[in-house]
N, C-alpha and C. Protein backbone atom coordinates (compact mmCIF):
# COMPACT_ATOMS: atom_id res chain seq x y z
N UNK A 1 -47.43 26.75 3.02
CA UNK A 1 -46.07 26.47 2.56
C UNK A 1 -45.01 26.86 3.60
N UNK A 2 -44.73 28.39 4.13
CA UNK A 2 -43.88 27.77 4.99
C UNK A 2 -43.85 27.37 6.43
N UNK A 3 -45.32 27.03 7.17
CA UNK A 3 -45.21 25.98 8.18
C UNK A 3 -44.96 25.06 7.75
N UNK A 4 -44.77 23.80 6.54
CA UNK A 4 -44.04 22.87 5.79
C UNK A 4 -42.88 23.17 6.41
N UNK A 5 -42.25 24.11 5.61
CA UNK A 5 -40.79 24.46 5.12
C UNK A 5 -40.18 24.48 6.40
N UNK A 6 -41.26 25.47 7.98
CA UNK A 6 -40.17 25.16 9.40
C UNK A 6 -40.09 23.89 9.56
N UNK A 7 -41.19 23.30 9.29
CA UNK A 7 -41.12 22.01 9.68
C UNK A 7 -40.38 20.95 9.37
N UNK A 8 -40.35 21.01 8.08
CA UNK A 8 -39.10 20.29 7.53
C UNK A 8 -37.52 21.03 8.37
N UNK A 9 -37.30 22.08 8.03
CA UNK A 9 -36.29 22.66 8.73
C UNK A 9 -35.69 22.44 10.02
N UNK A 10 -37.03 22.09 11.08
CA UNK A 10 -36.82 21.68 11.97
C UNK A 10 -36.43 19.90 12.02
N UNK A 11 -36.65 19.05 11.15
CA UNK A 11 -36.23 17.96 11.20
C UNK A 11 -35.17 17.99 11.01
N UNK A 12 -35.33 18.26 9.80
CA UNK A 12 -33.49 18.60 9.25
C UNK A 12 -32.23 18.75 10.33
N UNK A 13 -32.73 19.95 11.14
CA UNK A 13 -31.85 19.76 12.00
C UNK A 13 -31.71 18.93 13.03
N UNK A 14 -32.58 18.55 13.41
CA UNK A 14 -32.73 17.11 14.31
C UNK A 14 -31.88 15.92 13.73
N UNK A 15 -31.90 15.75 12.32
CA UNK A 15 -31.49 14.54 11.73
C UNK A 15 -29.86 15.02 11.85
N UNK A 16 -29.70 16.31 11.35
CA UNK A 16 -28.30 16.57 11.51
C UNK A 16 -27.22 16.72 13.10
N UNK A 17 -28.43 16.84 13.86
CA UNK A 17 -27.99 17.40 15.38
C UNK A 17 -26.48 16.59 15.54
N UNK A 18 -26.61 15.35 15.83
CA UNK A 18 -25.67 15.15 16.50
C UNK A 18 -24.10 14.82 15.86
N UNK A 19 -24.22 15.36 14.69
CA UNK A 19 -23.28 14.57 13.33
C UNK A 19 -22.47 15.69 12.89
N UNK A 20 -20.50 15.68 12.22
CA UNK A 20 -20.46 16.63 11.94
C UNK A 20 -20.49 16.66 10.60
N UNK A 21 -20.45 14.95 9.76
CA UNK A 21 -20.61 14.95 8.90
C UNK A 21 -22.03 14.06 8.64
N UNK A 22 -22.70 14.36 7.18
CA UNK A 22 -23.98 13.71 6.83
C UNK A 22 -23.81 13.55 5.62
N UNK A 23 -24.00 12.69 5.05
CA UNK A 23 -24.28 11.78 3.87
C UNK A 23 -25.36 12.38 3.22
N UNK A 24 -25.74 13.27 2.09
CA UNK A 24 -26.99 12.89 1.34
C UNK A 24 -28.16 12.67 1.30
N UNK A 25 -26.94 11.17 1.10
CA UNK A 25 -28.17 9.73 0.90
C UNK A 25 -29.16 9.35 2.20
N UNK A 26 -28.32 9.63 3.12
CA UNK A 26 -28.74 9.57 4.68
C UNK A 26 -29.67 10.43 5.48
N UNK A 27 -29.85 11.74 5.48
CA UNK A 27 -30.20 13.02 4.85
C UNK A 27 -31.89 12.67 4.49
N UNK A 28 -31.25 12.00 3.07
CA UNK A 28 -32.88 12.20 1.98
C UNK A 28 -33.56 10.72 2.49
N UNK A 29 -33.11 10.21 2.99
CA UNK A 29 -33.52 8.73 3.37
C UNK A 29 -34.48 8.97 4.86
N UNK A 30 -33.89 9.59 5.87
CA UNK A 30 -34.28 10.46 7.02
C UNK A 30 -35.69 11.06 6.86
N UNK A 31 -35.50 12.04 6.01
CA UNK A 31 -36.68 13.18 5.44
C UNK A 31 -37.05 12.66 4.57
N UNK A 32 -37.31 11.28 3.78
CA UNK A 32 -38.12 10.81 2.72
C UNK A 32 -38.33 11.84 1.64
N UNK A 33 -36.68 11.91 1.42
CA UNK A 33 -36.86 13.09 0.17
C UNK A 33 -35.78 12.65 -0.61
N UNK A 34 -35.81 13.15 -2.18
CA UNK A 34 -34.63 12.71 -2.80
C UNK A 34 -33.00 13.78 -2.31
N UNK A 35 -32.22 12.75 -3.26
CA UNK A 35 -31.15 13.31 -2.60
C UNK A 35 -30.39 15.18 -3.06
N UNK A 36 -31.51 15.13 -4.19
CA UNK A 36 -31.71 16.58 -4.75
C UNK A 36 -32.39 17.59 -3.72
N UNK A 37 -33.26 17.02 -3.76
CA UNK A 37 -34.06 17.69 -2.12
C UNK A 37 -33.25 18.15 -1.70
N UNK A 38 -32.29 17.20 -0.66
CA UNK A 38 -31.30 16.90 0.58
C UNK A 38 -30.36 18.10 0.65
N UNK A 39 -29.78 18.11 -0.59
CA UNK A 39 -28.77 18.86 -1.20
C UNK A 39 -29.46 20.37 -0.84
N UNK A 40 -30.35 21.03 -1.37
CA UNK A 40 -31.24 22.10 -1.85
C UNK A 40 -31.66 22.28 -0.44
N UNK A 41 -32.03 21.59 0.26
CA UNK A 41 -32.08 21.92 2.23
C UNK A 41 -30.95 22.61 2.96
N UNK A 42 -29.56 21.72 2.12
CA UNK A 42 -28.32 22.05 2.87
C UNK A 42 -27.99 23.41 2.69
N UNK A 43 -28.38 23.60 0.69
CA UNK A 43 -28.24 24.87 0.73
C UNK A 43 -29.02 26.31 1.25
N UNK A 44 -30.33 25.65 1.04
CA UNK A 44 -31.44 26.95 1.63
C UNK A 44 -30.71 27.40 3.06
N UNK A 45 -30.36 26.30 3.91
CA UNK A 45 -30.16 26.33 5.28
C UNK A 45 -29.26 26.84 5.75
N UNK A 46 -27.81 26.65 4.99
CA UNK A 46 -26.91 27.61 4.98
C UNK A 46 -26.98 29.13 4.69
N UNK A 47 -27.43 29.47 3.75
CA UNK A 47 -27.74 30.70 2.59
C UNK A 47 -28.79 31.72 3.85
N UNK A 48 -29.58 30.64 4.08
CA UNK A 48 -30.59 31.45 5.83
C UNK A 48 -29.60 31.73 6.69
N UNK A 49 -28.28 31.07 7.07
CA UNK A 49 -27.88 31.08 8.29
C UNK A 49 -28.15 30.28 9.38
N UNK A 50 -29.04 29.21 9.19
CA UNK A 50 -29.94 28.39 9.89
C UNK A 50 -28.64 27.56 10.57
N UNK A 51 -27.52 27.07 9.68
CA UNK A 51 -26.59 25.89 10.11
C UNK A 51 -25.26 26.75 9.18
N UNK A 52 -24.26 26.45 10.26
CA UNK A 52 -22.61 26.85 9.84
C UNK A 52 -21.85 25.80 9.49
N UNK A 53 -22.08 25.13 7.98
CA UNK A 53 -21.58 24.32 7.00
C UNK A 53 -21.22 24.00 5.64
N UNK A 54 -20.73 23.29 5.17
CA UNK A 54 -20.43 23.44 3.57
C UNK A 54 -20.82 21.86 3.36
N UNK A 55 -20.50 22.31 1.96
CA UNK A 55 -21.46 20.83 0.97
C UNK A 55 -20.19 20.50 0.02
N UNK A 56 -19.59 19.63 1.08
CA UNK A 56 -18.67 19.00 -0.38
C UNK A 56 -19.56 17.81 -1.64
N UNK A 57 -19.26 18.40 -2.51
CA UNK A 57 -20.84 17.77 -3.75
C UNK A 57 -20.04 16.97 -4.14
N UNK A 58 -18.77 16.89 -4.79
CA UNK A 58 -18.47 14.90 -5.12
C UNK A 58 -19.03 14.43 -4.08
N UNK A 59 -18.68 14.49 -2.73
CA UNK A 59 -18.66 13.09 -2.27
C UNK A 59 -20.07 13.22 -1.74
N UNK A 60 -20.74 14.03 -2.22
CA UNK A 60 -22.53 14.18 -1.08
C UNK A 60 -21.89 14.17 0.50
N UNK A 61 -21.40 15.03 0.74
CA UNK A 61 -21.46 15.17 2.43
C UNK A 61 -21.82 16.50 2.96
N UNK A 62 -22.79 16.96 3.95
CA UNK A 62 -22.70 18.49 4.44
C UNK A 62 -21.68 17.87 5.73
N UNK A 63 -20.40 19.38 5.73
CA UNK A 63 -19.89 18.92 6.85
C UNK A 63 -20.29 20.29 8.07
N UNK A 64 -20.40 19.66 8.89
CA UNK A 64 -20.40 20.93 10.14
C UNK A 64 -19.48 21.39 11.15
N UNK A 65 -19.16 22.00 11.45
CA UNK A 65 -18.06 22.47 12.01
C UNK A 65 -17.54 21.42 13.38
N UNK A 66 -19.00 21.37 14.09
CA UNK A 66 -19.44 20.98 15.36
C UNK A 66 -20.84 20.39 15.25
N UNK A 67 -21.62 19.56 16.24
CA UNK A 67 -22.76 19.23 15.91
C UNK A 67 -23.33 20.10 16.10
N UNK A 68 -24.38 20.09 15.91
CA UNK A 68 -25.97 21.38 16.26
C UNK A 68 -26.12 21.41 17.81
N UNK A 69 -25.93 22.78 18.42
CA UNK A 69 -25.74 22.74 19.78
C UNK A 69 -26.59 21.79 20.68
N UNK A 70 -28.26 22.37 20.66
CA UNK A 70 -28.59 22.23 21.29
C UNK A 70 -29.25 20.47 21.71
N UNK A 71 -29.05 20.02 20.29
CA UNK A 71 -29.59 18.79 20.11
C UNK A 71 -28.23 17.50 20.67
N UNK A 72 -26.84 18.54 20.52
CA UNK A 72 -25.74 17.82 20.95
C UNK A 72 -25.88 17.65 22.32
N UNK A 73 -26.19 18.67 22.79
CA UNK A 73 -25.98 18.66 24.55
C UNK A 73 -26.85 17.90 25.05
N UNK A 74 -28.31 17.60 24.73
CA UNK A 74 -29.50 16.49 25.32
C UNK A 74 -28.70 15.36 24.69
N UNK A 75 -27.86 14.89 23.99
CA UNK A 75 -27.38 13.64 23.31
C UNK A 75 -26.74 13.55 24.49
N UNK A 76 -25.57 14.20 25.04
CA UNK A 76 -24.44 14.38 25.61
C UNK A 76 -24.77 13.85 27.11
N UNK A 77 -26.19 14.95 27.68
CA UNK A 77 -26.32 14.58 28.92
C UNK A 77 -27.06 13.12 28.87
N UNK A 78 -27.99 12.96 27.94
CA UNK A 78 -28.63 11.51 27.82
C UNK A 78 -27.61 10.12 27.93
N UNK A 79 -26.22 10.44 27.12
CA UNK A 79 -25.49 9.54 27.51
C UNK A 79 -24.63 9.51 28.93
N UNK A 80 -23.99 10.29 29.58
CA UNK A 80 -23.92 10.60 30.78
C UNK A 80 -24.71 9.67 31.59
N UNK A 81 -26.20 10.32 31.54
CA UNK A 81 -26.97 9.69 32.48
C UNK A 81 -26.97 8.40 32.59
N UNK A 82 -27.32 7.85 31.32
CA UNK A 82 -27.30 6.56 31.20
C UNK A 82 -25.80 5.48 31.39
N UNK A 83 -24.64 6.54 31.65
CA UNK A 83 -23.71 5.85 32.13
C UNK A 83 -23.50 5.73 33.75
N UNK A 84 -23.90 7.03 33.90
CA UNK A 84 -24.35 6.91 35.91
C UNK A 84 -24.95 5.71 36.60
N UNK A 85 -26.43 5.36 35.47
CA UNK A 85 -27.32 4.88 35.88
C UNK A 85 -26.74 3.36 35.53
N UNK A 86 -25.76 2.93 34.82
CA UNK A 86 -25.51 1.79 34.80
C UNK A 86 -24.47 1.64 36.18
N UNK A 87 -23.90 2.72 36.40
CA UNK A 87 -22.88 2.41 37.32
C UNK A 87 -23.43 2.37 38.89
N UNK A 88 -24.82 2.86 39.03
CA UNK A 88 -25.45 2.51 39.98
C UNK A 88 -25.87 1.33 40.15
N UNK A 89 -25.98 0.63 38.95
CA UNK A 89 -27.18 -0.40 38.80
C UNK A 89 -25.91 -1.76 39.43
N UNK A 90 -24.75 -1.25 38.48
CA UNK A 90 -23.39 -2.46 39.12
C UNK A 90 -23.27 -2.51 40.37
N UNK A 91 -23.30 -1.01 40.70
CA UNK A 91 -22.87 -1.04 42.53
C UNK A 91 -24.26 -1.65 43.29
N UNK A 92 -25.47 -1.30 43.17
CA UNK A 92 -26.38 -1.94 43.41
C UNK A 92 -25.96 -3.86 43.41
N UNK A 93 -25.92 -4.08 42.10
CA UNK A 93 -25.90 -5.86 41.73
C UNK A 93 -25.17 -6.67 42.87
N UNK A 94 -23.76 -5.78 42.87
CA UNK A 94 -22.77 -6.12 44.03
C UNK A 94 -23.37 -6.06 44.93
N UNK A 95 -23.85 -5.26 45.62
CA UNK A 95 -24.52 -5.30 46.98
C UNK A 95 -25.51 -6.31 47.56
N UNK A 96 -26.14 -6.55 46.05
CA UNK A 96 -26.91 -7.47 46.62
C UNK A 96 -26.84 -8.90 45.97
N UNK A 97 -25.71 -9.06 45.75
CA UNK A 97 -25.15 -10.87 45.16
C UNK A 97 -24.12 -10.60 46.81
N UNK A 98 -23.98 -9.54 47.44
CA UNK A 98 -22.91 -9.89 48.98
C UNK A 98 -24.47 -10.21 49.97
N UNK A 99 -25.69 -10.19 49.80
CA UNK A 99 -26.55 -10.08 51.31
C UNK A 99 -27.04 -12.00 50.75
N UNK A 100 -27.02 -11.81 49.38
CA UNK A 100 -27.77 -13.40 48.88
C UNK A 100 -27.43 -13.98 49.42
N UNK A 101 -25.74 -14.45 49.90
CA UNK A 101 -24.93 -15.64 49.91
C UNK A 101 -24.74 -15.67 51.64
N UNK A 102 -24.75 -14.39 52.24
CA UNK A 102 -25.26 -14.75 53.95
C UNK A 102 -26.34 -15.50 54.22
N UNK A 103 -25.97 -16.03 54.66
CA UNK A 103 -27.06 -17.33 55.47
C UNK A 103 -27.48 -16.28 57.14
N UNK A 104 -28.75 -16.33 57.77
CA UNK A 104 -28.53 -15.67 58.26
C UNK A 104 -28.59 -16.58 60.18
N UNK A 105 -27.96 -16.21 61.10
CA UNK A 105 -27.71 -16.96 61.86
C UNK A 105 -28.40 -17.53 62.74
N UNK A 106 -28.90 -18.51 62.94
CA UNK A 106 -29.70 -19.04 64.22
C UNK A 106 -29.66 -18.61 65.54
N UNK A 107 -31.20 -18.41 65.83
CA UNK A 107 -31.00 -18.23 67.11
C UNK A 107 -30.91 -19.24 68.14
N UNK A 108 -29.85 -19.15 69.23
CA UNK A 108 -29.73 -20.31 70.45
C UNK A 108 -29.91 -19.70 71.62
């Protein structure tokens, strides 16, 4: 039972990482759990100390202050990278739609 329970725990926060708000429904849909579950995670998890958030219950949302650090920052640099790597890929394209269109010169 509780290698389950990290385990779930550990999704949980994965699903929550990058978000400051979460839905529930979204939540229990994620972890294939009901939205009673969902709820009862938010609270165990708080009540541990695990995550620094509250549960507004009309509307089903846990909100978080900030996202979950560590899962924010691999989001953060992952997008980064992948904006570098497009901006290489443009400067690259250019470079080589300028060598296509040289013809290159005969020798006499």
């Amino acid at each position: 039972e509780p290698l389950i329970q990290a385990f779930r725990m550990t999704k949980f926060r994965s699903v929550c990482a990058p978000f400051t708000q979460v839905r529930l429904s979204y939540l229990a849909k994620e972890m294939n759990i009901s939205e009673e579950e969902a709820e009862q995670m938010c609270v165990t998890a708080i009540l541990e100390g695990s995550i620094d958030a509250l549960i507004d219950q009309p509307a089903k949302v846990l909100l978080l202050p900030e996202p979950l650090s560590a899962d924010a920052d691999r989001s953060a640099a992952l997008l980064e990278w992948s904006r570098q790597m497009a901006e290489r890929f443009n400067t690259l394209s250019r470079g080589t739609r300028k060598f296509s269109h040289e013809r290159p010169e005969s020798a006499t």
